[in-house]
C-alpha atoms as a PDB file:
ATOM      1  CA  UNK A   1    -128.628  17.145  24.713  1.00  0.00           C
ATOM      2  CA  UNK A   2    -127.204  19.348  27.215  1.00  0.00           C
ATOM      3  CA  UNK A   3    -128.107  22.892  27.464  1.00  0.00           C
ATOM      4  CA  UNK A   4    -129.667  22.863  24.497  1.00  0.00           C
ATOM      5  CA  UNK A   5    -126.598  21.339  23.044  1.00  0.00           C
ATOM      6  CA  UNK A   6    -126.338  17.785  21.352  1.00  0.00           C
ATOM      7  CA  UNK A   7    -123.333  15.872  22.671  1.00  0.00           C
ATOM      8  CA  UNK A   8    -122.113  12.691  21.961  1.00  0.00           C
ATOM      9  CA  UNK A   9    -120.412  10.544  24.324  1.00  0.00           C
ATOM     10  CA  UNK A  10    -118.602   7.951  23.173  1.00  0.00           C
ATOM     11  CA  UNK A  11    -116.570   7.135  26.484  1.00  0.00           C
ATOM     12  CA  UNK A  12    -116.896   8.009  30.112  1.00  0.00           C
ATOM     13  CA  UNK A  13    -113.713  10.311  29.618  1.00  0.00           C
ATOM     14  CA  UNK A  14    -116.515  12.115  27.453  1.00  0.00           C
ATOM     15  CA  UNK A  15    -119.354  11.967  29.938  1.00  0.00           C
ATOM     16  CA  UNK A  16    -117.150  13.541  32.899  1.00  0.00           C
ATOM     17  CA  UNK A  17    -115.916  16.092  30.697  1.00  0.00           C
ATOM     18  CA  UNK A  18    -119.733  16.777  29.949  1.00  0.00           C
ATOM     19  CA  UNK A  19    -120.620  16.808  33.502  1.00  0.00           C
ATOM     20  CA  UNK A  20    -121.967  13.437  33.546  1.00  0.00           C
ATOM     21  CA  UNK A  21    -121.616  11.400  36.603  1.00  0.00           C
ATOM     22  CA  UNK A  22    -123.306   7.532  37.621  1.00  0.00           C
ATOM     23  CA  UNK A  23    -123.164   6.228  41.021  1.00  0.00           C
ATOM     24  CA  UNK A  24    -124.024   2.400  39.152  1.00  0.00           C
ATOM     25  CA  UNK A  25    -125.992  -0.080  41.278  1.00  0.00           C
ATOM     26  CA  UNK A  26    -123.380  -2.484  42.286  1.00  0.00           C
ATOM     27  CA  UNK A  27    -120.688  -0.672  43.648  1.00  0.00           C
ATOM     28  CA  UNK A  28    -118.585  -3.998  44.468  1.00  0.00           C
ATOM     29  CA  UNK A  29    -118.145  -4.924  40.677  1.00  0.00           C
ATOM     30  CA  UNK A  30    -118.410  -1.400  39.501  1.00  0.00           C
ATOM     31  CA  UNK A  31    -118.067   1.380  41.594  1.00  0.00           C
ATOM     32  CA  UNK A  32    -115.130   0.589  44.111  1.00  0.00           C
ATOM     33  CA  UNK A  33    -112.038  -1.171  43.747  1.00  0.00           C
ATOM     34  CA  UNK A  34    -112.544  -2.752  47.344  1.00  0.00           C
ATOM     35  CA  UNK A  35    -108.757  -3.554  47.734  1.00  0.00           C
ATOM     36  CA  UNK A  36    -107.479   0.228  47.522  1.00  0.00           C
ATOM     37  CA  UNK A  37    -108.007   2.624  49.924  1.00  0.00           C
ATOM     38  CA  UNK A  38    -110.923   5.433  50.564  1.00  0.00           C
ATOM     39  CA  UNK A  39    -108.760   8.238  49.196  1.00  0.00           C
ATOM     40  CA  UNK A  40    -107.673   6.141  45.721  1.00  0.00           C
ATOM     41  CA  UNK A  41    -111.774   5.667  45.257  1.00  0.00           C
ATOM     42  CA  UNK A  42    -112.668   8.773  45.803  1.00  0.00           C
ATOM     43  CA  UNK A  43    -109.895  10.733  43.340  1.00  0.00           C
ATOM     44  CA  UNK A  44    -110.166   7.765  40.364  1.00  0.00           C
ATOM     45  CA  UNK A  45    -112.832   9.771  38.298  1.00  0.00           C
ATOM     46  CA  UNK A  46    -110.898  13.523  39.211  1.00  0.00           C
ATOM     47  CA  UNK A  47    -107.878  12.627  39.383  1.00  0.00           C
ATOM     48  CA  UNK A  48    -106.265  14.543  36.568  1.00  0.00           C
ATOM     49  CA  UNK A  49    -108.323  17.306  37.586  1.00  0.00           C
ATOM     50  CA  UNK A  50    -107.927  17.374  41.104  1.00  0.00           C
ATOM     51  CA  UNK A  51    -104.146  15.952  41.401  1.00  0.00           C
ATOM     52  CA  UNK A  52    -102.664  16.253  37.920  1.00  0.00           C
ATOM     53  CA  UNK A  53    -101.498  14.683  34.707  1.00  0.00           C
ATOM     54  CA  UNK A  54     -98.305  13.229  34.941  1.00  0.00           C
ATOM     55  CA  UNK A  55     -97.965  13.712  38.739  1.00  0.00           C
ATOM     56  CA  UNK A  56    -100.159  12.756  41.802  1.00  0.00           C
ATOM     57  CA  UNK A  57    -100.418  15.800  44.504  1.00  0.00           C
ATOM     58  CA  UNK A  58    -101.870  13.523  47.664  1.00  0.00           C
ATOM     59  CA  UNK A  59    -102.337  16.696  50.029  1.00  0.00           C
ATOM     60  CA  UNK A  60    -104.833  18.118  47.254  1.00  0.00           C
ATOM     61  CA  UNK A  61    -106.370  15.064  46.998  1.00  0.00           C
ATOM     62  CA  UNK A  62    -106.842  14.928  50.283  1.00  0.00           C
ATOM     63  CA  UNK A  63    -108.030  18.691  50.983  1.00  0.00           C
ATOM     64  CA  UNK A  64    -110.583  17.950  47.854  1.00  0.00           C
ATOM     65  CA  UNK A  65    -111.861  14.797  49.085  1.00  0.00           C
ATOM     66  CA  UNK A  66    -111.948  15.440  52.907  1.00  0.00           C
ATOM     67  CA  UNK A  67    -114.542  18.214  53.492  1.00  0.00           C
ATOM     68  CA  UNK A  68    -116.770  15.969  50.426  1.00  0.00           C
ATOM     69  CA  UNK A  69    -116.723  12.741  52.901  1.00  0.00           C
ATOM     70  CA  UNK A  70    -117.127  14.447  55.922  1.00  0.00           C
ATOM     71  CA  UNK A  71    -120.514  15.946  54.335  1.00  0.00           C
ATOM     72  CA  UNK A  72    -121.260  12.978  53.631  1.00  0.00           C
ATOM     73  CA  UNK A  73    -120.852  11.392  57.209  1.00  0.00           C
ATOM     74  CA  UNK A  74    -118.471   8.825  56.100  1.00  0.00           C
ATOM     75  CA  UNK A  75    -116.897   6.694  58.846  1.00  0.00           C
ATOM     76  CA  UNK A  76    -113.584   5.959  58.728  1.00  0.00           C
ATOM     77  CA  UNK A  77    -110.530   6.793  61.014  1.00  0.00           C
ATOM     78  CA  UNK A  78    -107.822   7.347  57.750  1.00  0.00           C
ATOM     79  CA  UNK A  79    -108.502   7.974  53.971  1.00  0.00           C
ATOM     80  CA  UNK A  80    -105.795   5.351  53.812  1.00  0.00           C
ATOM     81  CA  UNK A  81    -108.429   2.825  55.082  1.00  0.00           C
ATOM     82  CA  UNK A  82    -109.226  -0.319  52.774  1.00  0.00           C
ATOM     83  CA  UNK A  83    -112.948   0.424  51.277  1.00  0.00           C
ATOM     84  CA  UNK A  84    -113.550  -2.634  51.458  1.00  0.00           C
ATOM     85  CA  UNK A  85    -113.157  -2.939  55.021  1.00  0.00           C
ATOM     86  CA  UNK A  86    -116.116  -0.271  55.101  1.00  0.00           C
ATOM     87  CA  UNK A  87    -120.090  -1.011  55.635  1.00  0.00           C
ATOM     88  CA  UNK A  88    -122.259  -0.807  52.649  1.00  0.00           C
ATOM     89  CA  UNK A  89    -123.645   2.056  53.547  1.00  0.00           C
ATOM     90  CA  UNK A  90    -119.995   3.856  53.787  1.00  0.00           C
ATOM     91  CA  UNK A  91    -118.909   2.146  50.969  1.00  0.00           C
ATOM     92  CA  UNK A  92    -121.864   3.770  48.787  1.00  0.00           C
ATOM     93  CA  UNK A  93    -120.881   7.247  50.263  1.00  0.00           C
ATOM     94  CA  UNK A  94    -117.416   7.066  48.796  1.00  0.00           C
ATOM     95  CA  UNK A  95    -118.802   6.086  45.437  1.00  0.00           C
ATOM     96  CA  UNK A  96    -121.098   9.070  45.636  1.00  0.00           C
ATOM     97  CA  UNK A  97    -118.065  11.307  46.668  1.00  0.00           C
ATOM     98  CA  UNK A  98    -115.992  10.273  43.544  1.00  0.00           C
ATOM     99  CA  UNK A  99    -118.383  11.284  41.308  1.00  0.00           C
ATOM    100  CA  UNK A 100    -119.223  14.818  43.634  1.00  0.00           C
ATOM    101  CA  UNK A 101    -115.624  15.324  42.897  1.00  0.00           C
ATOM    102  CA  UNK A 102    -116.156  15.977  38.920  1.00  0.00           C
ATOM    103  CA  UNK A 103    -118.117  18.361  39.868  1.00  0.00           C
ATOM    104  CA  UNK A 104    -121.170  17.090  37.553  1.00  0.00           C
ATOM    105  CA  UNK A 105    -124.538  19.065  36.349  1.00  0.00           C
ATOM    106  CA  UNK A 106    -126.288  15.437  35.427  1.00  0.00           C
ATOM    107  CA  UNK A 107    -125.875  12.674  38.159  1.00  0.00           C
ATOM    108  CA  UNK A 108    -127.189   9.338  37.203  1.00  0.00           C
ATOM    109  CA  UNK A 109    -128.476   7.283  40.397  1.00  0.00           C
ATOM    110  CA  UNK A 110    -129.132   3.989  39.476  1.00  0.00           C
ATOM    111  CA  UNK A 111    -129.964   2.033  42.624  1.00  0.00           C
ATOM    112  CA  UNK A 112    -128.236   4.155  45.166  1.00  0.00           C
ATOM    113  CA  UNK A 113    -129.385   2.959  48.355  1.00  0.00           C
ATOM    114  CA  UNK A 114    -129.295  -0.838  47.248  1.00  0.00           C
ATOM    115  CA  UNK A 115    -128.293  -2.516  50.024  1.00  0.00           C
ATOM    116  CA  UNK A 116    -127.721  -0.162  52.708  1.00  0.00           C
ATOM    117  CA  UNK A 117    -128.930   0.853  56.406  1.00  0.00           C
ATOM    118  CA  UNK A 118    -131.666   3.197  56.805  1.00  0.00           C
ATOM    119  CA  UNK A 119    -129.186   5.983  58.245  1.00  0.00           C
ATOM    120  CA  UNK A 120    -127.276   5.950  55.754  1.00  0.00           C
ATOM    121  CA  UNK A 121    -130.112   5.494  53.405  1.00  0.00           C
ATOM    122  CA  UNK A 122    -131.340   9.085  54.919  1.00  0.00           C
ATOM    123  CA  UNK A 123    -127.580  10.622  54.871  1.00  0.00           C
ATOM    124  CA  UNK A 124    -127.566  10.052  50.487  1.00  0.00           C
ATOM    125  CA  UNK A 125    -131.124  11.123  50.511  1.00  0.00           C
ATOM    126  CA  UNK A 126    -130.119  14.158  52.247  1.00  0.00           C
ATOM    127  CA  UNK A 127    -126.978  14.741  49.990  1.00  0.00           C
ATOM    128  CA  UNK A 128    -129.645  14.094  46.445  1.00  0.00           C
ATOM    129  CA  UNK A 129    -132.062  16.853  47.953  1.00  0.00           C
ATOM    130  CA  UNK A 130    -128.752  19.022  48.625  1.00  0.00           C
ATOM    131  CA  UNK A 131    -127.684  18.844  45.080  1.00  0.00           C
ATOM    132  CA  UNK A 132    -130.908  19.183  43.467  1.00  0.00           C
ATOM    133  CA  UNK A 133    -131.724  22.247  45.102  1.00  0.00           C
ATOM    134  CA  UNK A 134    -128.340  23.466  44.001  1.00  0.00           C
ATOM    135  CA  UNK A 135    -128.669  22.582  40.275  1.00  0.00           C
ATOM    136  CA  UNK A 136    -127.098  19.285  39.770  1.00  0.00           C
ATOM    137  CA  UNK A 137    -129.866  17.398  37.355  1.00  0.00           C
ATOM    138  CA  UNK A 138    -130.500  13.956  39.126  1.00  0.00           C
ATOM    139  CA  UNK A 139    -131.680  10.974  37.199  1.00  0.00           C
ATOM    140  CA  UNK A 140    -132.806   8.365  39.615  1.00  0.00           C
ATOM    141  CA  UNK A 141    -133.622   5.212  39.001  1.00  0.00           C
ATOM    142  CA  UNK A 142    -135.211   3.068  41.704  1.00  0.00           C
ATOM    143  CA  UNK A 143    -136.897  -0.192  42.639  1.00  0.00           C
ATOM    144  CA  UNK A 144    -138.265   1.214  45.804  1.00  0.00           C
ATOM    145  CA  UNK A 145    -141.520   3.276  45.262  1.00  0.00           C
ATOM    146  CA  UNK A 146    -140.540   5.128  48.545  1.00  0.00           C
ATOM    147  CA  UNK A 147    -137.915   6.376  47.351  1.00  0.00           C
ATOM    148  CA  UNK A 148    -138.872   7.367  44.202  1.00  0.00           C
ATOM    149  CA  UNK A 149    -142.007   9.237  45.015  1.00  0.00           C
ATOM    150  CA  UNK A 150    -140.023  10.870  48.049  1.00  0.00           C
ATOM    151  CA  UNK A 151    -137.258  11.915  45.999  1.00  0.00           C
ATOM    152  CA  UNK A 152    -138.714  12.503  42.256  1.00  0.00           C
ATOM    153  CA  UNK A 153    -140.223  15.924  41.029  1.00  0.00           C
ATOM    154  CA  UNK A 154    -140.781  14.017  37.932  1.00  0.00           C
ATOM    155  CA  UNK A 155    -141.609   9.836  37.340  1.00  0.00           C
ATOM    156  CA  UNK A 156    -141.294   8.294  34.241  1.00  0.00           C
ATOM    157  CA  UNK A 157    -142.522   4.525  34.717  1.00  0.00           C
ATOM    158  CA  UNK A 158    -140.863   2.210  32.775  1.00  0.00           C
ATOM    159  CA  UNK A 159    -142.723  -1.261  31.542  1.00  0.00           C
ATOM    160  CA  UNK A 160    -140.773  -3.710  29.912  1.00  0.00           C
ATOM    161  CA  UNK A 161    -138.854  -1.168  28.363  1.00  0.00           C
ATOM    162  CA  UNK A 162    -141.521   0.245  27.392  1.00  0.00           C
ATOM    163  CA  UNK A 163    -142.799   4.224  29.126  1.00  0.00           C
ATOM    164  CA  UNK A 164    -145.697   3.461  30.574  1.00  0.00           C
ATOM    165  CA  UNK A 165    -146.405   6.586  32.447  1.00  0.00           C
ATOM    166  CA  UNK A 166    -145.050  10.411  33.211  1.00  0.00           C
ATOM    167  CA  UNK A 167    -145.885  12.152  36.583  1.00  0.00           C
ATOM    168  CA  UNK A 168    -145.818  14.637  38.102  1.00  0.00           C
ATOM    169  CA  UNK A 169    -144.441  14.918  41.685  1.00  0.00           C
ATOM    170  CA  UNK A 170    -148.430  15.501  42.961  1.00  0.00           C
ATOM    171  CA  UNK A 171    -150.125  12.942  40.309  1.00  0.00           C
ATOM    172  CA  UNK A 172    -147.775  10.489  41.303  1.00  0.00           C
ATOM    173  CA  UNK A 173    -149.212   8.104  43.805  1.00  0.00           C
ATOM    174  CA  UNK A 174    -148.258   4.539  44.591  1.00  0.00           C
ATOM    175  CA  UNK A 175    -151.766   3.657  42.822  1.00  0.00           C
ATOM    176  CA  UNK A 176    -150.609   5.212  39.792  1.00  0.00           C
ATOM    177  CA  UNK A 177    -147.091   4.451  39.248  1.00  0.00           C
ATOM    178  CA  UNK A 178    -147.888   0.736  40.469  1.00  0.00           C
ATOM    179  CA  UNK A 179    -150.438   0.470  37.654  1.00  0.00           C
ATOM    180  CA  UNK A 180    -148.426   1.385  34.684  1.00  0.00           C
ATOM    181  CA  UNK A 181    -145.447  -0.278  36.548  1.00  0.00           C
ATOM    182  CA  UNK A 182    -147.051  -3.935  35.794  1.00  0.00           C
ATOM    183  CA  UNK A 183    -147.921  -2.852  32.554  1.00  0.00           C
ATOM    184  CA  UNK A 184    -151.574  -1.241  33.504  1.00  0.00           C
ATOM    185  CA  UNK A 185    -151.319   2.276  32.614  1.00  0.00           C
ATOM    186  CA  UNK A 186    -155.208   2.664  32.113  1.00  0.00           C
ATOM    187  CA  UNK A 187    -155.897   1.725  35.831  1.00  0.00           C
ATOM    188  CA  UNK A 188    -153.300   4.480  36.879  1.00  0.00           C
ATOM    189  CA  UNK A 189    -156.120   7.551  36.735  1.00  0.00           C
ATOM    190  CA  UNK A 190    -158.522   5.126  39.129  1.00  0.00           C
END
């Protein structure tokens, strides 16, 4: 449901038009095409919206993309640069800018500073804080416990697919979430 309303989304031509966006975990098999350049990543999910149906417009693409990356302290000296040229870091910020670019109310995070420095770790956690407090719902999904309980007002701890455990942002301790994490929920009040 969203707002109340019950979708369904059959494709992800669906999910943007919902508002929907993922940043996936492994951008190199599913979030970039690493041989095209910054400015083709960043417009592939927006593209009709952004540039138009029949008929790319590359200046708007470039005025909508430009102040998004900048924002986003990504470091490149052209839009025309090969992303997979980039750091991992960089690469991740222009798979979080494609998405930005539809504009969505729910962003799925699943993994999103896998593999990354801690700068640019910090720049993205900046950027999720940014759109939270501006409305965007965020969905995060994490193997680091840092991350989560620095960035969650809300944990829901998963155990072999099973929930385990709900938190709140001030009952969530490393204790807790660790506990129903390996499948002890009962220790998680100790």
């Amino acid at each position: 449901m969203i707002d109340g309303t019950t979708v369904t989304i059959p494709d992800p031509a669906i999910a943007i038009a919902c508002g929907i966006a993922l940043v996936t975990e492994d951008r190199k098999r599913s979030g970039l095409f690493l041989d095209h350049t910054v400015l083709q990543n960043a417009t592939l999910a927006s593209l009709r919206q952004i540039s138009g149906q029949f008929v790319t417009n590359e200046s708007r693409e470039i005025s909508n993309t430009e102040p998004i990356l900048r924002n986003l302290r990504v470091r490149t000296d052209s839009l025309h640069s090969q992303v997979g040229t980039f750091s991992g870091g960089n690469q991740q910020k222009v798979v979080l800018c494609k998405w930005l670019l539809t504009k969505p109310r729910i962003l799925l995070l699943d993994e999103p500073t896998r593999g990354i420095d801690v700068g640019a770790k910090q720049e993205i956690y900046t950027e999720i804080d940014r759109l939270a407090r501006t409305g965007v719902a965020i969905i995060l999904g994490s193997s680091e416990l840092e991350e989560v309980l620095g960035l969650s007002d809300r944990v829901l701890v998963l155990h072999e697919g099973r929930v385990t455990g709900v938190f709140s942002r001030e009952e969530a301790t490393p204790q807790a979430v660790m506990a129903c994490a390996t499948g002890h929920p009962q220790h998680a009040a100790m």
